[in-house]
C-alpha atoms as a PDB file:
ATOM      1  CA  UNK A   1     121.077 128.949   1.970  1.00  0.00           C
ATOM      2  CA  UNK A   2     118.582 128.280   4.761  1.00  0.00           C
ATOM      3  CA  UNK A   3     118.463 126.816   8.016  1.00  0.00           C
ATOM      4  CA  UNK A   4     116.796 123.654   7.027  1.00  0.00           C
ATOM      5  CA  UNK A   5     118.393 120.612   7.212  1.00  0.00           C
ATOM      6  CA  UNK A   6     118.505 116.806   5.861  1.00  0.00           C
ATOM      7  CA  UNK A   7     119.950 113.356   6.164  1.00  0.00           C
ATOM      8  CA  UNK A   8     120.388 110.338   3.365  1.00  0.00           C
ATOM      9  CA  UNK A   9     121.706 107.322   5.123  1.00  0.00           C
ATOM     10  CA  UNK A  10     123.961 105.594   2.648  1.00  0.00           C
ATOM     11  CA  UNK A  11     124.634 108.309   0.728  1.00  0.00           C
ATOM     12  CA  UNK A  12     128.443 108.391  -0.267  1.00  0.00           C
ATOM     13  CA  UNK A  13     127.229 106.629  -3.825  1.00  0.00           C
ATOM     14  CA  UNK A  14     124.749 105.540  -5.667  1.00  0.00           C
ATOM     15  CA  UNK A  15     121.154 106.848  -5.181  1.00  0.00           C
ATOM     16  CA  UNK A  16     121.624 108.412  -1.636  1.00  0.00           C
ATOM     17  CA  UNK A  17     124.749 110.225  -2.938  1.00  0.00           C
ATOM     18  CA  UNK A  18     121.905 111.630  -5.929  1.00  0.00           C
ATOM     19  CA  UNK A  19     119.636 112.618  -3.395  1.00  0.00           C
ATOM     20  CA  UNK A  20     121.798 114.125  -1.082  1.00  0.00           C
ATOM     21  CA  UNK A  21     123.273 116.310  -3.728  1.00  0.00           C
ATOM     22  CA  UNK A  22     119.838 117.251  -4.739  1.00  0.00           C
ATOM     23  CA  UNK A  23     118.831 118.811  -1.549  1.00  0.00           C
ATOM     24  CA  UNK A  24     121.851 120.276  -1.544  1.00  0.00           C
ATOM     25  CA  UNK A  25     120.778 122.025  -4.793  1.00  0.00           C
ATOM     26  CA  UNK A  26     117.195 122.597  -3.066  1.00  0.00           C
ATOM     27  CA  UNK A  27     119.028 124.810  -0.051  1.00  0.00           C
ATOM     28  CA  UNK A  28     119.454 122.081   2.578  1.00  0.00           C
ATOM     29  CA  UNK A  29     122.456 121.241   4.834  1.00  0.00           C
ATOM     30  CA  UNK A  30     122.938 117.671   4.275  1.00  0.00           C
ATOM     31  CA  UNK A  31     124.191 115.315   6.427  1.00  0.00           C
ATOM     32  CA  UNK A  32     126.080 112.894   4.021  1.00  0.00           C
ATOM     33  CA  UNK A  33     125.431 109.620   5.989  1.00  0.00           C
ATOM     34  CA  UNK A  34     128.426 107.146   5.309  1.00  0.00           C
ATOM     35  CA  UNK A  35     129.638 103.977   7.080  1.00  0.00           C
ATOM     36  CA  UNK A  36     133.006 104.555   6.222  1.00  0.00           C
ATOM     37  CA  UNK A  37     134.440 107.928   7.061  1.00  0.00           C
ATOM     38  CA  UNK A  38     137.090 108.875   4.565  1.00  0.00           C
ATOM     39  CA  UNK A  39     134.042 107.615   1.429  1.00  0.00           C
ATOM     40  CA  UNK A  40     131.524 110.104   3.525  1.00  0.00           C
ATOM     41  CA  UNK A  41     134.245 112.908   3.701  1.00  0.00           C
ATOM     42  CA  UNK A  42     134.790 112.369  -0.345  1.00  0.00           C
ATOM     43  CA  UNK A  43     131.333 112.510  -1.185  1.00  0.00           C
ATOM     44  CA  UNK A  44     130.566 115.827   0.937  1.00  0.00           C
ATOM     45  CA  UNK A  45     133.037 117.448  -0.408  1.00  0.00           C
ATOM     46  CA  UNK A  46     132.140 116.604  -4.124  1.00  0.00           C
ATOM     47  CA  UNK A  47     128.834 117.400  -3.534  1.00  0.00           C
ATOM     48  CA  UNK A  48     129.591 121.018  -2.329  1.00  0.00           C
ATOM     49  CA  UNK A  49     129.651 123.489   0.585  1.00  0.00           C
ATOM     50  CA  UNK A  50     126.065 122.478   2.132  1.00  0.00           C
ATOM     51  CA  UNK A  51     127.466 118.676   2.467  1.00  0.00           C
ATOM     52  CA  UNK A  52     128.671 117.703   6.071  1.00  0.00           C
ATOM     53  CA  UNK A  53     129.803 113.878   6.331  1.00  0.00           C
ATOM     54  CA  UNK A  54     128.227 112.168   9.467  1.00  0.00           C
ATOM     55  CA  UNK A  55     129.689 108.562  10.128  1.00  0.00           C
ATOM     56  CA  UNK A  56     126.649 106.531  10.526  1.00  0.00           C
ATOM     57  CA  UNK A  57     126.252 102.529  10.194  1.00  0.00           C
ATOM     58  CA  UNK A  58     123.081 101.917  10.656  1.00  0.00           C
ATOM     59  CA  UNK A  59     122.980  98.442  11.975  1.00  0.00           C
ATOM     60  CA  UNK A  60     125.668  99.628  15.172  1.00  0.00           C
ATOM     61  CA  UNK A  61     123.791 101.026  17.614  1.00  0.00           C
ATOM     62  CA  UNK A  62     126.792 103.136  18.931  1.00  0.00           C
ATOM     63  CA  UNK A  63     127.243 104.615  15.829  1.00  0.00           C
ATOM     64  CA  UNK A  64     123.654 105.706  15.301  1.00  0.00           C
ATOM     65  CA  UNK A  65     123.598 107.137  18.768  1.00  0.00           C
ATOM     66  CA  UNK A  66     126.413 109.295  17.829  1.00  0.00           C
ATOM     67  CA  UNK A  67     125.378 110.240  14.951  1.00  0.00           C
ATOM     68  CA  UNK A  68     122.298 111.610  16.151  1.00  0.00           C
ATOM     69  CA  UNK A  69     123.829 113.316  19.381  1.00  0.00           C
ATOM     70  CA  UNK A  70     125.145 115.526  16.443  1.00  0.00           C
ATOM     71  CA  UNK A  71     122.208 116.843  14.681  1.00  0.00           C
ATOM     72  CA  UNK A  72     120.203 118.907  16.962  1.00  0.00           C
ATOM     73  CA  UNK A  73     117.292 119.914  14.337  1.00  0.00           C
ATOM     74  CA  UNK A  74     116.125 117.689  11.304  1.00  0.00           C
ATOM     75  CA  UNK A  75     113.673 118.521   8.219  1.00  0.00           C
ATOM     76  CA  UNK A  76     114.206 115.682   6.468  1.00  0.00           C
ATOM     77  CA  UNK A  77     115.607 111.913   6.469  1.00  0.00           C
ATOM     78  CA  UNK A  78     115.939 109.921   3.595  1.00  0.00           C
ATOM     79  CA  UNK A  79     116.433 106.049   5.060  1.00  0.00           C
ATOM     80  CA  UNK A  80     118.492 105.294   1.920  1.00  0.00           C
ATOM     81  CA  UNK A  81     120.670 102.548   3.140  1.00  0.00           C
ATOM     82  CA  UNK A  82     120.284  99.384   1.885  1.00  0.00           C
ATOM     83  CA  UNK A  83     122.239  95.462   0.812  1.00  0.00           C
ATOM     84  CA  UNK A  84     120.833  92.838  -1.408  1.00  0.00           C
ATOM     85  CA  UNK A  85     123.589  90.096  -0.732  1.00  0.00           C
ATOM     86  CA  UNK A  86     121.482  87.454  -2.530  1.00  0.00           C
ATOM     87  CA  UNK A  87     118.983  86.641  -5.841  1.00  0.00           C
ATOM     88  CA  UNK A  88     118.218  82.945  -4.241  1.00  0.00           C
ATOM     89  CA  UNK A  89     114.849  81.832  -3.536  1.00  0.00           C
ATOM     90  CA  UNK A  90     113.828  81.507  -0.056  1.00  0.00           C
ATOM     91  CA  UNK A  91     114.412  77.603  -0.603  1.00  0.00           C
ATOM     92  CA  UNK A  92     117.645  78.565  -0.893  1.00  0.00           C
ATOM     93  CA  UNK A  93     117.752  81.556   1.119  1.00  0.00           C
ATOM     94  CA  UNK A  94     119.833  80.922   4.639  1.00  0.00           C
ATOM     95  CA  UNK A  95     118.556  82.532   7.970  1.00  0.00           C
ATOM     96  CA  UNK A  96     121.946  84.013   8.255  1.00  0.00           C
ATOM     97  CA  UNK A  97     121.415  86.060   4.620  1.00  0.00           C
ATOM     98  CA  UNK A  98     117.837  86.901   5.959  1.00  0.00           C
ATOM     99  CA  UNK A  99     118.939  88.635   8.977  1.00  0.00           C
ATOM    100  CA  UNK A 100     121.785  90.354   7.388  1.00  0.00           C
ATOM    101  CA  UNK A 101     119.777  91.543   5.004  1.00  0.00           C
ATOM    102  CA  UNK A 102     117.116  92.676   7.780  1.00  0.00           C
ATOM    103  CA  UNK A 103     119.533  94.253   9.804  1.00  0.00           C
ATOM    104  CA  UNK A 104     120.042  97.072   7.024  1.00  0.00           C
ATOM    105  CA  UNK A 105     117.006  97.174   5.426  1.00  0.00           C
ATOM    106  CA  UNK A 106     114.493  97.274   8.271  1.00  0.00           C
ATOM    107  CA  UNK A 107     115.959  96.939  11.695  1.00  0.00           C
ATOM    108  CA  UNK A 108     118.238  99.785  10.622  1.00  0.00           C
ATOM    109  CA  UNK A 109     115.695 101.872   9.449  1.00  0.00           C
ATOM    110  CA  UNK A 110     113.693 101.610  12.624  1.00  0.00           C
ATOM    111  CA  UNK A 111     116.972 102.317  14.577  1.00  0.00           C
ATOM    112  CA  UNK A 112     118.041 105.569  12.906  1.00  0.00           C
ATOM    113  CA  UNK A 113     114.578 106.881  12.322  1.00  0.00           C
ATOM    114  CA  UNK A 114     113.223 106.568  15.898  1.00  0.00           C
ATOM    115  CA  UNK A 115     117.052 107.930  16.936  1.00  0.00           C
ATOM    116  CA  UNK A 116     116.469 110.845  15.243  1.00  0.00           C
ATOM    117  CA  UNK A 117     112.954 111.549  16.200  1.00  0.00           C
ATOM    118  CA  UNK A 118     113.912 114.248  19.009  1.00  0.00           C
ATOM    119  CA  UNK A 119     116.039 116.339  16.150  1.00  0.00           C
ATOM    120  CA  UNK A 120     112.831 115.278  13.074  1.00  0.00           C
ATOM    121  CA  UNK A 121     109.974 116.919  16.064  1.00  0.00           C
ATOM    122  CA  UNK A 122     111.817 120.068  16.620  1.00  0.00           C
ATOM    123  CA  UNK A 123     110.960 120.961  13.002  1.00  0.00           C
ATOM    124  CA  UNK A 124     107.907 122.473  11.401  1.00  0.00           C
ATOM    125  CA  UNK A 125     107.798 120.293   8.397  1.00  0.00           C
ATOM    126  CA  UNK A 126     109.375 116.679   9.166  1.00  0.00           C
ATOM    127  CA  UNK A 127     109.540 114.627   6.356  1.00  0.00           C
ATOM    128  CA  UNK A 128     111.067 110.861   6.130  1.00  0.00           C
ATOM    129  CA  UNK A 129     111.344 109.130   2.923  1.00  0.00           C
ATOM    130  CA  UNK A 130     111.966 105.679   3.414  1.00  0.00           C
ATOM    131  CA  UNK A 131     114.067 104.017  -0.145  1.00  0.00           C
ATOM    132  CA  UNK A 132     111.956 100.712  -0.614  1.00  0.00           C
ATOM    133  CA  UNK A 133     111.566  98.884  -4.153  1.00  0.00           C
ATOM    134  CA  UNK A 134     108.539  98.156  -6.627  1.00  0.00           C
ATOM    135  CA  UNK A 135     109.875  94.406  -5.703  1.00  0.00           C
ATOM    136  CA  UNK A 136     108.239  94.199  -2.360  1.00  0.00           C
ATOM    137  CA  UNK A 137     104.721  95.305  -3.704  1.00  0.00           C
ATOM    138  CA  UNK A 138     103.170  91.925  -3.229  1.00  0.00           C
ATOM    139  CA  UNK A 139     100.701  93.052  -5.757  1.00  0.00           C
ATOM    140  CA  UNK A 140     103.185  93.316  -8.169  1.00  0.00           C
ATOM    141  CA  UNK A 141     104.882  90.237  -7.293  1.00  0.00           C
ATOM    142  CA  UNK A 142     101.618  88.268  -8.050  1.00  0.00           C
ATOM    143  CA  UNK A 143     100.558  90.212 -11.113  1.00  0.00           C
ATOM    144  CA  UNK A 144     102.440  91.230 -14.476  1.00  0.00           C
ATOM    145  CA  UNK A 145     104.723  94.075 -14.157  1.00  0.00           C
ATOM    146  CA  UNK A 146     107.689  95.169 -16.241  1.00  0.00           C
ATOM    147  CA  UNK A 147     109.547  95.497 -13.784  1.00  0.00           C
ATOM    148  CA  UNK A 148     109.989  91.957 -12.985  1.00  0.00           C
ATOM    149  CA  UNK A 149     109.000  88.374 -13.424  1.00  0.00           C
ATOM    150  CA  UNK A 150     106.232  87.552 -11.552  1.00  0.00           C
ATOM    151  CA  UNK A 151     106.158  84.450  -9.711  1.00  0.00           C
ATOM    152  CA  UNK A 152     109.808  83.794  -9.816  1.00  0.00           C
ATOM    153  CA  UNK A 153     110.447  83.864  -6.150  1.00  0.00           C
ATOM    154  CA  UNK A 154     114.002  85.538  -6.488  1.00  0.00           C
ATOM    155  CA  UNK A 155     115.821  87.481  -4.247  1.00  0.00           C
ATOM    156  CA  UNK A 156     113.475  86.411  -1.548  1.00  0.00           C
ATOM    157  CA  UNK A 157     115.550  88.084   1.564  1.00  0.00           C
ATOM    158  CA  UNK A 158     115.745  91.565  -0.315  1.00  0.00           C
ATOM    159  CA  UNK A 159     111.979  91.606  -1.526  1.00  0.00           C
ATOM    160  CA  UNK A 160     110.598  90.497   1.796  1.00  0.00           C
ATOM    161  CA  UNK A 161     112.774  93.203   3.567  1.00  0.00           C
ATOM    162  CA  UNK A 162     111.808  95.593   1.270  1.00  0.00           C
ATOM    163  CA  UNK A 163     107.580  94.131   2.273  1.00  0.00           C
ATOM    164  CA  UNK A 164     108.421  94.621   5.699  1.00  0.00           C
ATOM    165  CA  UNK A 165     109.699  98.400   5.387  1.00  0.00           C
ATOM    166  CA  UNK A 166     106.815  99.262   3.498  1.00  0.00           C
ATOM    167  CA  UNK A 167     104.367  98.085   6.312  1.00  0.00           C
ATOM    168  CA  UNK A 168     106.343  99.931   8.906  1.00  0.00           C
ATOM    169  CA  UNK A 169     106.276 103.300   6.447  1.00  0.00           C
ATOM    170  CA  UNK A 170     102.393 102.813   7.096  1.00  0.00           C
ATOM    171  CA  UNK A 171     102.773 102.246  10.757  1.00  0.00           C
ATOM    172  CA  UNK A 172     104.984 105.385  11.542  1.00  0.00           C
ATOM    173  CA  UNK A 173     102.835 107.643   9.045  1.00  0.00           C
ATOM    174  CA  UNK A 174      99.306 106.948  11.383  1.00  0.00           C
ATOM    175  CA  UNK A 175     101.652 106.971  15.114  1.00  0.00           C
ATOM    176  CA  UNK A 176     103.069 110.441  13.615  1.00  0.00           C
ATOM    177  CA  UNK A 177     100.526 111.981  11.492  1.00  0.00           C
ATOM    178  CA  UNK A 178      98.577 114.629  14.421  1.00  0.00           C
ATOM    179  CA  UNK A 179     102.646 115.641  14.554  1.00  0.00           C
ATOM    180  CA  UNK A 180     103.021 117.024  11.185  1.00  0.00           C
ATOM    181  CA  UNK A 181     105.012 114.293  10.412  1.00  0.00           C
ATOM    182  CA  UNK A 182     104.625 113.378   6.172  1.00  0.00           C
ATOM    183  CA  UNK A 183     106.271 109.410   5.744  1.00  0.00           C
ATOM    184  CA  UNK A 184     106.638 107.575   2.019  1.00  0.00           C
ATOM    185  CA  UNK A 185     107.977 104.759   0.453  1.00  0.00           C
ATOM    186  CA  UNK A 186     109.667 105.121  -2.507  1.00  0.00           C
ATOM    187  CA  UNK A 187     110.288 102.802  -5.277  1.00  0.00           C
ATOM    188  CA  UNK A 188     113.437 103.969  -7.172  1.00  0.00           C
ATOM    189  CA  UNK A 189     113.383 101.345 -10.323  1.00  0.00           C
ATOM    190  CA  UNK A 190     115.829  99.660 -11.496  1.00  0.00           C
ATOM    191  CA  UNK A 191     119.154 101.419 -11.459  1.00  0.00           C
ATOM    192  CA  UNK A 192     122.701 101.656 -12.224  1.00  0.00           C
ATOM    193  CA  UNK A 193     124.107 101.294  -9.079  1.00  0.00           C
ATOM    194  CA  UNK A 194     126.245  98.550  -7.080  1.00  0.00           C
ATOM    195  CA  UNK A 195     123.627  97.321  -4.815  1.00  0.00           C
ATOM    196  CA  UNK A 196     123.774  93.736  -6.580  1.00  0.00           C
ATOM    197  CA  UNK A 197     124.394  91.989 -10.124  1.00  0.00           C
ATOM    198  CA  UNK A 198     121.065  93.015 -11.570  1.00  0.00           C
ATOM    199  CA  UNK A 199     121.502  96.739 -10.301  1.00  0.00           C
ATOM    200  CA  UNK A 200     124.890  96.892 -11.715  1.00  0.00           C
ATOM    201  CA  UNK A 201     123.723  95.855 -15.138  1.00  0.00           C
ATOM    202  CA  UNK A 202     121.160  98.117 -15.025  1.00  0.00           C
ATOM    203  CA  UNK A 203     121.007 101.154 -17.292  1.00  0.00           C
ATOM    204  CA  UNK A 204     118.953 103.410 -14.825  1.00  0.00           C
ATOM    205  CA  UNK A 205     120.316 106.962 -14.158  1.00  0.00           C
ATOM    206  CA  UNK A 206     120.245 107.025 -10.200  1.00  0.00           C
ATOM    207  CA  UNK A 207     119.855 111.027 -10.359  1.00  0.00           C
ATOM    208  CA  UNK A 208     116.313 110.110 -11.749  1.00  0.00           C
ATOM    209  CA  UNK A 209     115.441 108.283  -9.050  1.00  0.00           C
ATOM    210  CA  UNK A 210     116.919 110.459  -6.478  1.00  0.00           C
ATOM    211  CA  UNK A 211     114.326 113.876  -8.039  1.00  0.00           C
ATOM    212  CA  UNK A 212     111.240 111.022  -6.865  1.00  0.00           C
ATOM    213  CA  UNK A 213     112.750 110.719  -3.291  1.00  0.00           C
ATOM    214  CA  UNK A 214     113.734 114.820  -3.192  1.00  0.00           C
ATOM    215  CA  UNK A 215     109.899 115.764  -4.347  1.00  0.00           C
ATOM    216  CA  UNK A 216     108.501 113.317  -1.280  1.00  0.00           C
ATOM    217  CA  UNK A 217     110.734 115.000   0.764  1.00  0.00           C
ATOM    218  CA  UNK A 218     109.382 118.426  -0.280  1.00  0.00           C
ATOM    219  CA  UNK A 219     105.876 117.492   0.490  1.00  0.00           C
ATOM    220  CA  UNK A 220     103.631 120.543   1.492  1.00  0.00           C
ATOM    221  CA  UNK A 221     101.222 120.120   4.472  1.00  0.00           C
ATOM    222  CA  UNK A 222      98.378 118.830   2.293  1.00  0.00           C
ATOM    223  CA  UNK A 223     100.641 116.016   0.905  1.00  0.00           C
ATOM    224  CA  UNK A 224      99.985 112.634   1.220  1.00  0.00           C
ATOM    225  CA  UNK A 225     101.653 110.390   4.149  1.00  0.00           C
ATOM    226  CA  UNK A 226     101.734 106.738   4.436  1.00  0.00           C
ATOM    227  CA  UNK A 227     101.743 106.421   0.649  1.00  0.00           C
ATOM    228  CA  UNK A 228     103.825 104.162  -1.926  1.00  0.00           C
ATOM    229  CA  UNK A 229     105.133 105.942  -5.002  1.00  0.00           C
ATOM    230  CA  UNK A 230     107.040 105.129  -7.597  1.00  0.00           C
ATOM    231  CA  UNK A 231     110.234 107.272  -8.741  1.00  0.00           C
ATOM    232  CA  UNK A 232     107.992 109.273 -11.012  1.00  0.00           C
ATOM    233  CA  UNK A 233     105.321 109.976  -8.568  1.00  0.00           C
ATOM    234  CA  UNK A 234     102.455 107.527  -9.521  1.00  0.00           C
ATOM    235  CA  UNK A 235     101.052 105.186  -7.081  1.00  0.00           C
ATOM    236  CA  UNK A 236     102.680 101.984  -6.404  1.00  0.00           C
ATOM    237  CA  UNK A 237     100.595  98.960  -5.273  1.00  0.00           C
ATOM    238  CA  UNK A 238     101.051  97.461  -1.882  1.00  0.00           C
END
């Protein structure tokens, strides 16, 4: 074991859990982000000795500010956390399922990265990966892609979310990149996971997409920052 150290947001199942127990395996001490304690405190302790649970909602202020009063040196944060409480169109998409969806997806992100910028600066290497989707590529919403239907205007609160977080991935890369700083989006696929309906019918291993978000988050110097890549590291459209 080393001294470096890593977050995932989110990460008591699913993908984050993946990733987290991935840098685990890669020598990190991972903070095992969780909004509910006793599911963080499972998931650390299944993952092994280099877990540590860290209470963290990520749309509570208090709690992020917490959180981060208890990490006094970061390497790497994987903004993991993320809902999809609806497939409706936007016509039938309410305001109220817009900003809760928001809330997680980028408000939150913006919270607990920018909370955690003193502890990210006072390493050599910072890396954030933030967890977005090949659905909010608007070139692959208006072209054929595998993926998904194009043109079918569905889940409009998650895929606009997940449009918005990759524009701010850009934003932070150029404000931090004389820092050191290397910042990607990934796109994890479709997996197995319970993040909605179409995720949980999904036959995706999440540990695959968890070794795209650990190899971002392993970037050298020369690596590329304010970049879109898919879970198997080719380029994803904006």
């Amino acid at each position: 074991m080393n001294d470096r150290t890593a977050l995932v947001t989110g990460a008591n199942k699913g993908i984050g859990k993946q990733i987290a127990r991935l840098l685990a395996a890669e020598g990190f001490r991972v903070y095992v982000g969780s909004r509910d304690a006793g599911r963080g405190r499972q998931a650390a302790e299944e993952i092994g000795d280099a877990a540590r649970p860290l209470v963290l909602d990520v749309t509570d202020p208090d709690s992020i500010a917490a959180a981060a009063d208890q990490v006094d040196r970061l390497d790497v944060l994987v903004n993991n956390a993320g809902v999809s409480p609806s497939l409706a169109p936007p016509t039938e998409t309410s305001t109220d399922v817009l900003r809760r969806t928001y809330e997680t997806n980028v408000f939150g992100v913006v919270a607990v990265t920018n909370a955690f910028l003193p502890a990210l600066r006072r390493s050599p290497r910072p890396r954030v990966v933030n967890v977005s989707s090949g659905t909010g590529s608007l070139t692959w919403s208006t072209s054929p892609n595998p993926q998904f239907a194009p043109g079918s205007g569905g889940a409009a609160a998650y895929r606009s979310s997940k449009a918005a977080l990759n524009a701010l991935t850009v934003l932070y890369a150029q404000t931090l990149a004389e820092e050191g700083f290397k910042i990607n989006a990934l796109a994890p696929g479709m997996r197995a996971t319970g993040l909605n309906s179409l995720a949980a019918e999904a036959g995706g291993d999440p540990a695959e997409a968890a070794r795209g978000a650990v190899r971002l988050a392993l970037l050298p110097d020369d690596g590329p920052s304010g970049s879109f890549f898919s879970w198997d590291g080719t380029s994803v459209p904006w």
